[in-house]
C-alpha atoms as a PDB file:
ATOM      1  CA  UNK A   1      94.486 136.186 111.350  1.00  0.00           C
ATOM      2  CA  UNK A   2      94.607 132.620 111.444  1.00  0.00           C
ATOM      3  CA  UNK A   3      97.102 129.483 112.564  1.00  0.00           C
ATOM      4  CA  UNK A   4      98.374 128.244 109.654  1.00  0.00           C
ATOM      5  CA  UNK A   5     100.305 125.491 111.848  1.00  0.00           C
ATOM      6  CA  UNK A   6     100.537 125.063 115.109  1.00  0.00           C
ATOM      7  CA  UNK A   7     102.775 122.240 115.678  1.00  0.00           C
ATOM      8  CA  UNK A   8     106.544 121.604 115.003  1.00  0.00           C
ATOM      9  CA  UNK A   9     107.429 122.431 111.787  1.00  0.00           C
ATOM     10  CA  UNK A  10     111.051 122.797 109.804  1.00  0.00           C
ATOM     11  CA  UNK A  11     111.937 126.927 108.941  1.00  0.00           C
ATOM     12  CA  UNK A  12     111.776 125.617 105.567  1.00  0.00           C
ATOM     13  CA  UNK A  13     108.662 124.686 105.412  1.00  0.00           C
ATOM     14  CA  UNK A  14     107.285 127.706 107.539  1.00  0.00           C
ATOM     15  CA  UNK A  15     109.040 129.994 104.674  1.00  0.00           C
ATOM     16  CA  UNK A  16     108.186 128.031 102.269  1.00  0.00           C
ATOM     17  CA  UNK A  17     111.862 128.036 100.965  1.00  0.00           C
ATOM     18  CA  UNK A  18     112.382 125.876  97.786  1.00  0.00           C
ATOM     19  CA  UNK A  19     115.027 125.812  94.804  1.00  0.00           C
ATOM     20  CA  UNK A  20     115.556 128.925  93.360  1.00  0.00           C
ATOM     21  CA  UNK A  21     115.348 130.918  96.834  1.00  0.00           C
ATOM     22  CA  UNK A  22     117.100 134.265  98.205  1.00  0.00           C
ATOM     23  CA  UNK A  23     116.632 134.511 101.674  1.00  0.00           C
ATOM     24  CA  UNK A  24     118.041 137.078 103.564  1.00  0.00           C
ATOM     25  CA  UNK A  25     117.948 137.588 107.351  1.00  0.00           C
ATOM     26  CA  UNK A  26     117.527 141.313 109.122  1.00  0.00           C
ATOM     27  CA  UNK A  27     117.058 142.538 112.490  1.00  0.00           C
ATOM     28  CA  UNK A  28     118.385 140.455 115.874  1.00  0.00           C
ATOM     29  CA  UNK A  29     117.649 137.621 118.073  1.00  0.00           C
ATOM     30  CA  UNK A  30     119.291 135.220 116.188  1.00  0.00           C
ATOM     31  CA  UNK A  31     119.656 135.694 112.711  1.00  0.00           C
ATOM     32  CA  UNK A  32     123.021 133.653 111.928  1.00  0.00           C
ATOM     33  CA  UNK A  33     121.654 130.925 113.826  1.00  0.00           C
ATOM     34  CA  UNK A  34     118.328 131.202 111.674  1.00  0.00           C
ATOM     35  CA  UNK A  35     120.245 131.166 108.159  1.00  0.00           C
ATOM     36  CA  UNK A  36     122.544 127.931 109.102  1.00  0.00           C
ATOM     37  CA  UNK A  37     119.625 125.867 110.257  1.00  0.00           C
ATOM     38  CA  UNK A  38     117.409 126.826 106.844  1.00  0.00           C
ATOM     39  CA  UNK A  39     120.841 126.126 105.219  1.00  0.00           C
ATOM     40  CA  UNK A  40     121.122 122.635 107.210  1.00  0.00           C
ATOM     41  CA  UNK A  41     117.401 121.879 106.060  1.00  0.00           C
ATOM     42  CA  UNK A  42     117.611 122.309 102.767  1.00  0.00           C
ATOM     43  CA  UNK A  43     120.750 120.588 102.146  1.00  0.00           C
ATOM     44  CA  UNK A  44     119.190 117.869 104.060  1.00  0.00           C
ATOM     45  CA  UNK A  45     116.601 117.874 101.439  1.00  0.00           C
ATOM     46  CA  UNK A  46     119.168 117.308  98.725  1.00  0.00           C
ATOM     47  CA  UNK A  47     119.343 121.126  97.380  1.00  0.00           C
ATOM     48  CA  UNK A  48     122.823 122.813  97.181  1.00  0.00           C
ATOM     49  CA  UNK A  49     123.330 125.844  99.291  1.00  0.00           C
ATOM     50  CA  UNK A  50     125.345 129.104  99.709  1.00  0.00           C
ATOM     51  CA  UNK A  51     125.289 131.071 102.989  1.00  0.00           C
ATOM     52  CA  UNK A  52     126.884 134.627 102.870  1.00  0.00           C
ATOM     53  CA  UNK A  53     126.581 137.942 104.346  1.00  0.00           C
ATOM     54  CA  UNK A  54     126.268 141.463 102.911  1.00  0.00           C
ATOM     55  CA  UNK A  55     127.147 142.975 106.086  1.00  0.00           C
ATOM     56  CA  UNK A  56     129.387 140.775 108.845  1.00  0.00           C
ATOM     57  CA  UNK A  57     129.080 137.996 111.104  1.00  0.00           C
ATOM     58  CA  UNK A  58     131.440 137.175 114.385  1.00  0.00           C
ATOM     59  CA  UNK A  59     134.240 134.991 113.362  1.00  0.00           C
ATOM     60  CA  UNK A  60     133.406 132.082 115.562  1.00  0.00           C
ATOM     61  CA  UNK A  61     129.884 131.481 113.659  1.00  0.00           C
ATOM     62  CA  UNK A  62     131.961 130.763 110.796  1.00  0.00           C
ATOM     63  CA  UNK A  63     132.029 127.572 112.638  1.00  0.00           C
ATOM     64  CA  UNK A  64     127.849 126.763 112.343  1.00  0.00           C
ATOM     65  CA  UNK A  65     128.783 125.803 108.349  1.00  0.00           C
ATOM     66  CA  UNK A  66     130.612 122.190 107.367  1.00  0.00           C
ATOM     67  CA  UNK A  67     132.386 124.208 105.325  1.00  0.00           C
ATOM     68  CA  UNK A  68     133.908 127.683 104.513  1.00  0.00           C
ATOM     69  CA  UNK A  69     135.713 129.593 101.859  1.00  0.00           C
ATOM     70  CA  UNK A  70     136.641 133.243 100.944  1.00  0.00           C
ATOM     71  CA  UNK A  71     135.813 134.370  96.952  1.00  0.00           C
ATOM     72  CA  UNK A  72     139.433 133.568  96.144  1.00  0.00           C
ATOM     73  CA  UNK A  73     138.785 130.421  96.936  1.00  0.00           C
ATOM     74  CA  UNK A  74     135.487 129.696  94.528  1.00  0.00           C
ATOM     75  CA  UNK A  75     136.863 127.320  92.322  1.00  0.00           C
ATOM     76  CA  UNK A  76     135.938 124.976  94.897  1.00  0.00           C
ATOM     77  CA  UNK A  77     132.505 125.759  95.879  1.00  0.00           C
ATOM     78  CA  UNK A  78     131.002 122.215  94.029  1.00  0.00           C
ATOM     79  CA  UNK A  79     133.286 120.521  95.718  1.00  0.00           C
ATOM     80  CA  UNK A  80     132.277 121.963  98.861  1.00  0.00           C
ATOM     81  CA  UNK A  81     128.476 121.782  97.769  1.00  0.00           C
ATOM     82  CA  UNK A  82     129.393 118.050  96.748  1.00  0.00           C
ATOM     83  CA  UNK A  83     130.414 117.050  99.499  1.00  0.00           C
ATOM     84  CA  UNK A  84     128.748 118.863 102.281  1.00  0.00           C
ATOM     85  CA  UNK A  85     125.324 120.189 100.204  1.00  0.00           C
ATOM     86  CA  UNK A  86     126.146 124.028 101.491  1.00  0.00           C
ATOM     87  CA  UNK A  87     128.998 125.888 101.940  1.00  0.00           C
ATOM     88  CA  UNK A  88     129.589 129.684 103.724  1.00  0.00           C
ATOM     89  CA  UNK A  89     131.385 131.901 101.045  1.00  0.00           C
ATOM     90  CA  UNK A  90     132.521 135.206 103.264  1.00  0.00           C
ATOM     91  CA  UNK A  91     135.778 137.645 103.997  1.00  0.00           C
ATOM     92  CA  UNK A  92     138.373 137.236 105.633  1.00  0.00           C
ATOM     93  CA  UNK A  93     138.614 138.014 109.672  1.00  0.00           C
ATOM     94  CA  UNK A  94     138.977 140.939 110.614  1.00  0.00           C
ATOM     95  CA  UNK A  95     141.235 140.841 113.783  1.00  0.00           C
ATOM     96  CA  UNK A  96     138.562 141.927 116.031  1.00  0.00           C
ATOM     97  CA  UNK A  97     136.469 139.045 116.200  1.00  0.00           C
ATOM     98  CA  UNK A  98     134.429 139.554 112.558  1.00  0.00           C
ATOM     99  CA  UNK A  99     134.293 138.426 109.253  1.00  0.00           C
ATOM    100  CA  UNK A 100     134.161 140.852 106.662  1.00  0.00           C
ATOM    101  CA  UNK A 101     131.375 140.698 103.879  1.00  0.00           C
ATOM    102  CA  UNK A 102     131.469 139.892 100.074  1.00  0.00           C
ATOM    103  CA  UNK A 103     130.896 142.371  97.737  1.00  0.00           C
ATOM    104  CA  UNK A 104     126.866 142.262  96.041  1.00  0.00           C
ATOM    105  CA  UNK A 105     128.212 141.865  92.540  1.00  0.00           C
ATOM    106  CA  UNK A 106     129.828 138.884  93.668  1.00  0.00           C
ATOM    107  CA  UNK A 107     126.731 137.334  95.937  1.00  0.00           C
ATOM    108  CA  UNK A 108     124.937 138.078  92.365  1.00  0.00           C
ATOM    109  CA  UNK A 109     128.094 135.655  91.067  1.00  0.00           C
ATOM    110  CA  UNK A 110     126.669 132.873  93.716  1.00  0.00           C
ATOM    111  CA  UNK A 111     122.797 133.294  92.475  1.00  0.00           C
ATOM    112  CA  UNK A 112     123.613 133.139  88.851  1.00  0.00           C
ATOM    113  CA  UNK A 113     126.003 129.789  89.453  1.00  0.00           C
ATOM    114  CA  UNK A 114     123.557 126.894  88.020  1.00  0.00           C
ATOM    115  CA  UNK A 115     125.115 124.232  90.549  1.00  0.00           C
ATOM    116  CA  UNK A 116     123.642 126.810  93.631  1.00  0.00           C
ATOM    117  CA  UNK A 117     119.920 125.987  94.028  1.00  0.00           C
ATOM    118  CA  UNK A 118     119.321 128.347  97.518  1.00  0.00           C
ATOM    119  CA  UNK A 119     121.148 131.544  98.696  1.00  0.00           C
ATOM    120  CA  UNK A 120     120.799 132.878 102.703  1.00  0.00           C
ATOM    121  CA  UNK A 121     122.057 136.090 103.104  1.00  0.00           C
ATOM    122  CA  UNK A 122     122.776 137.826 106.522  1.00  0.00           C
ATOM    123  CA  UNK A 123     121.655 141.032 105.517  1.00  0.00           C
ATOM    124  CA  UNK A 124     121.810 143.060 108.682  1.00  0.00           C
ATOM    125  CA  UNK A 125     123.840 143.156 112.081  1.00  0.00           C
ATOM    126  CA  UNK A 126     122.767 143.950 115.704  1.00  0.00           C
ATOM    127  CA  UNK A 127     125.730 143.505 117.925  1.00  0.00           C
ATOM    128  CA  UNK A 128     124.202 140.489 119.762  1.00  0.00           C
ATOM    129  CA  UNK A 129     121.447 142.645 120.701  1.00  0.00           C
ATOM    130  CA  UNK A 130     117.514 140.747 120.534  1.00  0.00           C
ATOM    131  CA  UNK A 131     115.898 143.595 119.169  1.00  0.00           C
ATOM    132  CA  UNK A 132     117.199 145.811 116.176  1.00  0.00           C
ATOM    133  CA  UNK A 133     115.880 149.077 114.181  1.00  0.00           C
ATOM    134  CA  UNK A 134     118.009 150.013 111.210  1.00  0.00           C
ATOM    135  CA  UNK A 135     120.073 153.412 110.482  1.00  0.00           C
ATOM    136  CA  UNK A 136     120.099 155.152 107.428  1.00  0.00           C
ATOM    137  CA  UNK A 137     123.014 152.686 105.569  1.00  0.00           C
ATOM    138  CA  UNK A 138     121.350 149.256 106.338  1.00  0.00           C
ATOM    139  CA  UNK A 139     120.478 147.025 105.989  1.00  0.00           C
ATOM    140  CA  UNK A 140     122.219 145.561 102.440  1.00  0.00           C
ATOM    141  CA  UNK A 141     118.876 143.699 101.190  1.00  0.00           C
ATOM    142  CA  UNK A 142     119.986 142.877  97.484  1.00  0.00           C
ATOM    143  CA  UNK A 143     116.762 143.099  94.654  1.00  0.00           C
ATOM    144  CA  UNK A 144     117.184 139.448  94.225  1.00  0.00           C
ATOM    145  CA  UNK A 145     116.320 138.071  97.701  1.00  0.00           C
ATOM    146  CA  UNK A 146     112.410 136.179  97.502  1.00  0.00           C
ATOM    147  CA  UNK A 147     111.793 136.120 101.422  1.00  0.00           C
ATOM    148  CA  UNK A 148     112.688 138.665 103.360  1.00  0.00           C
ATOM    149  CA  UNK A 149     113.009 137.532 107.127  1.00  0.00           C
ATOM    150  CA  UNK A 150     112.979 140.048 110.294  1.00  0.00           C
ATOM    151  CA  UNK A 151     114.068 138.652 112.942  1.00  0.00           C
ATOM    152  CA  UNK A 152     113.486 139.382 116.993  1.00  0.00           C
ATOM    153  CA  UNK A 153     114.263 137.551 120.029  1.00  0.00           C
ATOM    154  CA  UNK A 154     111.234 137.250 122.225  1.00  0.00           C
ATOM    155  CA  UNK A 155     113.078 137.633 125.337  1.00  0.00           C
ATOM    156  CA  UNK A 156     113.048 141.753 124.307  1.00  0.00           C
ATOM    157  CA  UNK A 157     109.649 142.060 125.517  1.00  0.00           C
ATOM    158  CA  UNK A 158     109.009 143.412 128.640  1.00  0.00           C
ATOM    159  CA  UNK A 159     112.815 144.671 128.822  1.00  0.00           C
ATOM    160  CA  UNK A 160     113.678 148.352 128.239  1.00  0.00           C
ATOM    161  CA  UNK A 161     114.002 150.004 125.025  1.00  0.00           C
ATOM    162  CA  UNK A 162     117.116 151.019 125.476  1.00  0.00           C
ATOM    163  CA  UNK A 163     120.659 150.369 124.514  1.00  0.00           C
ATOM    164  CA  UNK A 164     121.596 146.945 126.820  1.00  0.00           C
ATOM    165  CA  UNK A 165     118.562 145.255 125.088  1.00  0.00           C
ATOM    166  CA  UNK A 166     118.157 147.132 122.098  1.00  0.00           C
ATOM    167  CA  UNK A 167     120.635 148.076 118.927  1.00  0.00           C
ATOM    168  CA  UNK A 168     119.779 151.834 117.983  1.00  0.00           C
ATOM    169  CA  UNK A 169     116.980 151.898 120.310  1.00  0.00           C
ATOM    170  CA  UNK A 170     116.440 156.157 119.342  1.00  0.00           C
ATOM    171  CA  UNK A 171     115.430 154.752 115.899  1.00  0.00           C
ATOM    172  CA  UNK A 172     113.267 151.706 117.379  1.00  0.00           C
ATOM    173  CA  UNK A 173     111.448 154.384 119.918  1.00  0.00           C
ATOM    174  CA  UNK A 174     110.734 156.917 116.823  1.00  0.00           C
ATOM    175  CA  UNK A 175     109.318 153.910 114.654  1.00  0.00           C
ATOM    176  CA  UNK A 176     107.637 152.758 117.521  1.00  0.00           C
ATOM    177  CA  UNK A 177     105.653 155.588 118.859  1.00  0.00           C
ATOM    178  CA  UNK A 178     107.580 154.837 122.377  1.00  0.00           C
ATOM    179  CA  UNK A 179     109.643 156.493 125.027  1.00  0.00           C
ATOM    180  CA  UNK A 180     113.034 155.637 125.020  1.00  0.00           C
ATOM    181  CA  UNK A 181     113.590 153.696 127.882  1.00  0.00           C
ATOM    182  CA  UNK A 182     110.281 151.933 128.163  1.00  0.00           C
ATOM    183  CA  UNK A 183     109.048 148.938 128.249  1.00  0.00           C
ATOM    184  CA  UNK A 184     109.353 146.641 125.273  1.00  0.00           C
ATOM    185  CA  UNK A 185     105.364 145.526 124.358  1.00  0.00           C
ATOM    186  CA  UNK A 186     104.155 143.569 121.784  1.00  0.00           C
ATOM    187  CA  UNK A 187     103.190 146.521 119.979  1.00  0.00           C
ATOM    188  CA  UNK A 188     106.190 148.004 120.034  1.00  0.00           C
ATOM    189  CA  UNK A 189     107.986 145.009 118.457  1.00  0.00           C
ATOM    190  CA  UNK A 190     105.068 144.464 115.458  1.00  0.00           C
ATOM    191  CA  UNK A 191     104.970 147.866 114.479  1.00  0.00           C
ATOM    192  CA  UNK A 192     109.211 148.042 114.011  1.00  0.00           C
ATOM    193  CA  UNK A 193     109.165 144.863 112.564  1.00  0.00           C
ATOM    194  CA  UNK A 194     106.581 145.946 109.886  1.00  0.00           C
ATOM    195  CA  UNK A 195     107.572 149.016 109.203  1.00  0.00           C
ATOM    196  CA  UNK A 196     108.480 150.637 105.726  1.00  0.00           C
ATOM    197  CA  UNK A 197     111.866 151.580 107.494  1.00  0.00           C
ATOM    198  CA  UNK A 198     112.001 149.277 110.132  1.00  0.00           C
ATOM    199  CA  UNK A 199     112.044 145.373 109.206  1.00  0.00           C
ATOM    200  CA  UNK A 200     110.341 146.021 106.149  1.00  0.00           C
ATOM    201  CA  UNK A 201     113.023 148.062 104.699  1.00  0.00           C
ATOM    202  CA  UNK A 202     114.446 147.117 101.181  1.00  0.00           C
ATOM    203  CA  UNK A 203     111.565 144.795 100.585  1.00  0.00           C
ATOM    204  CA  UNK A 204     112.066 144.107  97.083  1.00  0.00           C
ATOM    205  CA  UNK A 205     109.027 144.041  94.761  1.00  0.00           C
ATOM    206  CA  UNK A 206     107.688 140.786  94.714  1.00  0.00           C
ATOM    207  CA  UNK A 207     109.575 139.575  97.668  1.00  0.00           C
ATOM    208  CA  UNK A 208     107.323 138.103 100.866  1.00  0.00           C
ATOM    209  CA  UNK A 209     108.187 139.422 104.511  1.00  0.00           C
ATOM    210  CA  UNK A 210     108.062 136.591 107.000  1.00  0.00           C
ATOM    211  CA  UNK A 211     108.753 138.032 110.564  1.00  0.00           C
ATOM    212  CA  UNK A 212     110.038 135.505 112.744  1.00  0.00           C
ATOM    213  CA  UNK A 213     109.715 135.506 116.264  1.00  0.00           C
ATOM    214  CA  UNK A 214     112.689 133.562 118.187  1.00  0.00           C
ATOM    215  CA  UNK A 215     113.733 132.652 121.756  1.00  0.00           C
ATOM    216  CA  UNK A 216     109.844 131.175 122.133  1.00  0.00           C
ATOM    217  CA  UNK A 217     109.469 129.331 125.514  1.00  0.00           C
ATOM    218  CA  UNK A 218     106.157 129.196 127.124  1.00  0.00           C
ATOM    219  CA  UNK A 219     105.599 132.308 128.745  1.00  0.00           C
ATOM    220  CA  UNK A 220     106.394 133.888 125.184  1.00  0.00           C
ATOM    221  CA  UNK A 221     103.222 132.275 123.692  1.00  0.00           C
ATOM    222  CA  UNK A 222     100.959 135.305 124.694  1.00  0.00           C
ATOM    223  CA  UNK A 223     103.636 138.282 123.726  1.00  0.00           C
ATOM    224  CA  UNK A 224     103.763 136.095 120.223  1.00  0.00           C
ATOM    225  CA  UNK A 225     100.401 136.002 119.391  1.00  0.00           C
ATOM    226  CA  UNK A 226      99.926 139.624 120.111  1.00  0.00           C
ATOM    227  CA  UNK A 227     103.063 140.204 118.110  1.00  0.00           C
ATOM    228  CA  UNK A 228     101.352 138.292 115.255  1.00  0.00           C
ATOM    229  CA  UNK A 229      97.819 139.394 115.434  1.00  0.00           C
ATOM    230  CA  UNK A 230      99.387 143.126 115.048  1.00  0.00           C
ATOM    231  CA  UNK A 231     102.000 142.385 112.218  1.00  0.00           C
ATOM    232  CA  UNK A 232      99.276 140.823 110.729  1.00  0.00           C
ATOM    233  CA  UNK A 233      97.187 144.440 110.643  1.00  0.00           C
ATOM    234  CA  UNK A 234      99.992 145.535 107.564  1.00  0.00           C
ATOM    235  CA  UNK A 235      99.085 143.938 104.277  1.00  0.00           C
ATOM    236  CA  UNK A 236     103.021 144.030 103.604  1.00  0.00           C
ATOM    237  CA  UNK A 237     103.398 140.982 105.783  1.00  0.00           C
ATOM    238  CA  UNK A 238     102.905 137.418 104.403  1.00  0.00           C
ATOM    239  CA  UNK A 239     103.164 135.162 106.822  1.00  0.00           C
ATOM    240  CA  UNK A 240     104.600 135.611 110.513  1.00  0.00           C
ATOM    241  CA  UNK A 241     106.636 132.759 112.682  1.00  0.00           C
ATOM    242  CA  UNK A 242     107.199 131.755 115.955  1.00  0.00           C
ATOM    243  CA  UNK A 243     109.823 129.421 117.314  1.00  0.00           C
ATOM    244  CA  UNK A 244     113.017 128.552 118.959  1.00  0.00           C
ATOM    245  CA  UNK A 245     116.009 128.091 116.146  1.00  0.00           C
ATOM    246  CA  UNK A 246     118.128 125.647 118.557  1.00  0.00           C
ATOM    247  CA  UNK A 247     115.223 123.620 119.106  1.00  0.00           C
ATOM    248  CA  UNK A 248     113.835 120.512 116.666  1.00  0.00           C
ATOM    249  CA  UNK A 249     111.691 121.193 115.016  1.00  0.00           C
ATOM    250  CA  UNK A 250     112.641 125.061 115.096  1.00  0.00           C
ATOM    251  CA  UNK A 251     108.954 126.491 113.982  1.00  0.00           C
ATOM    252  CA  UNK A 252     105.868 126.099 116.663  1.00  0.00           C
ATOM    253  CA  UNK A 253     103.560 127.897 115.065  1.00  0.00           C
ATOM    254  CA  UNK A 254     102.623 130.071 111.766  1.00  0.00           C
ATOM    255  CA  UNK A 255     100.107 132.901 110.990  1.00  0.00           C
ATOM    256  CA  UNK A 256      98.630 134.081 108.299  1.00  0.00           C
ATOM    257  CA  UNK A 257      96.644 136.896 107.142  1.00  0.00           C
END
């Protein structure tokens, strides 16, 4: 592999994200955090952009967009885009601290609307856990998203696969080749990340995976280079990321094949 970029970089430019793309976010270790910055740098860059989820996200992130509204409520989405360059179209709360998701034929609405040039789709959930395999049901990757992002917090590694660090950690361990309750490698993160059925699944033809690696701090630099140089190994994987999303720039460094 080699370092594409290894300085501070916007996710956009690390994803190469431009009008026209479908991004949607899978796995854990910050995912809705991920989508609202990419949305905040492209509508920086003057391109009009939805935010959604085909799954749910926690009421109070409905908070990271300027603006919000429910698909009863689309009739105003330019005005929103107008004024604020992206908007978060969702369901209503749920009462128990989530907002529900929109149906696909109606995110497929959003892509086909000729005043929305981007669409970021939280595809996945992981209860706030950093690490993430799927079950059978998820996650809802729709045939139009372009850039498929995995996502993992860094801070998993060297923590045990289990279910305090871990959503569905039985289904990480098989994908893995691991013991439940071991510890989390580097290994053990690249090869769920990459995997068919892990944060590779519902790749759509086409589409580019871009792993990204989040929570980076220092003494992460080693576990994401190993993370990298492994991910790297499957010829599914485009490009892979490493970075801290509540940090500017987000992106430290890039890899590719």
């Amino acid at each position: 592999m080699r370092v594409l970029r290894d300085s501070g970089i916007s996710l956009a430019e690390a994803l190469g994200a431009e009008r026209g793309a479908v991004v949607s976010f899978v796995g854990g270790g910050g995912k809705t955090t991920s989508m609202f910055r990419l949305a905040s740098e492209l509508a920086a860059a003057g391109l009009r952009v939805v935010t959604t989820t085909s799954t749910h996200i926690n009421d109070y992130e409905t908070r990271l967009s300027p603006a919000y509204i429910h698909p009863g409520e689309l009739a105003c989405l330019g005005e929103c885009l107008d004024r604020h360059g992206q908007c978060l179209v969702a369901g209503l709360a749920d009462g128990k601290g989530r907002v529900f998701n929109i149906a696909p034929e109606v995110i497929l609405d959003l892509w086909k609307r000729p005043d929305v040039d981007c669409l970021l789709i939280e595809a996945d959930g992981s209860k706030s856990r950093p690490f993430k395999a799927p079950a059978a049901h998820e996650p809802v990757v729709l045939d139009i998203t372009t850039i498929l992002v995995p996502v993992v917090g860094l801070d998993c590694v060297g923590m045990l696969l289990d279910d305090a660090t871990v959503h569905r950690p039985e289904i990480a361990a098989s994908l893995a080749h691991a013991a439940l309750g071991s510890r989390i490698t580097p290994e053990t993160v690249a090869r769920v990340l990459a995997h068919p059925v892990g944060g590779a699944k519902g790749l759509p033809p086409g589409a580019r995976l871009a792993p990204l690696l989040n929570r980076l701090d220092a003494a992460g630099m080693r576990a994401a280079e190993e993370i990298a140089e492994e991910l790297l190994k499957h010829t599914v994987v485009d490009s892979v990321l490493a970075g801290s999303m509540d940090r500017h720039p987000p992106v430290h460094r890039v890899w590719v094949p």
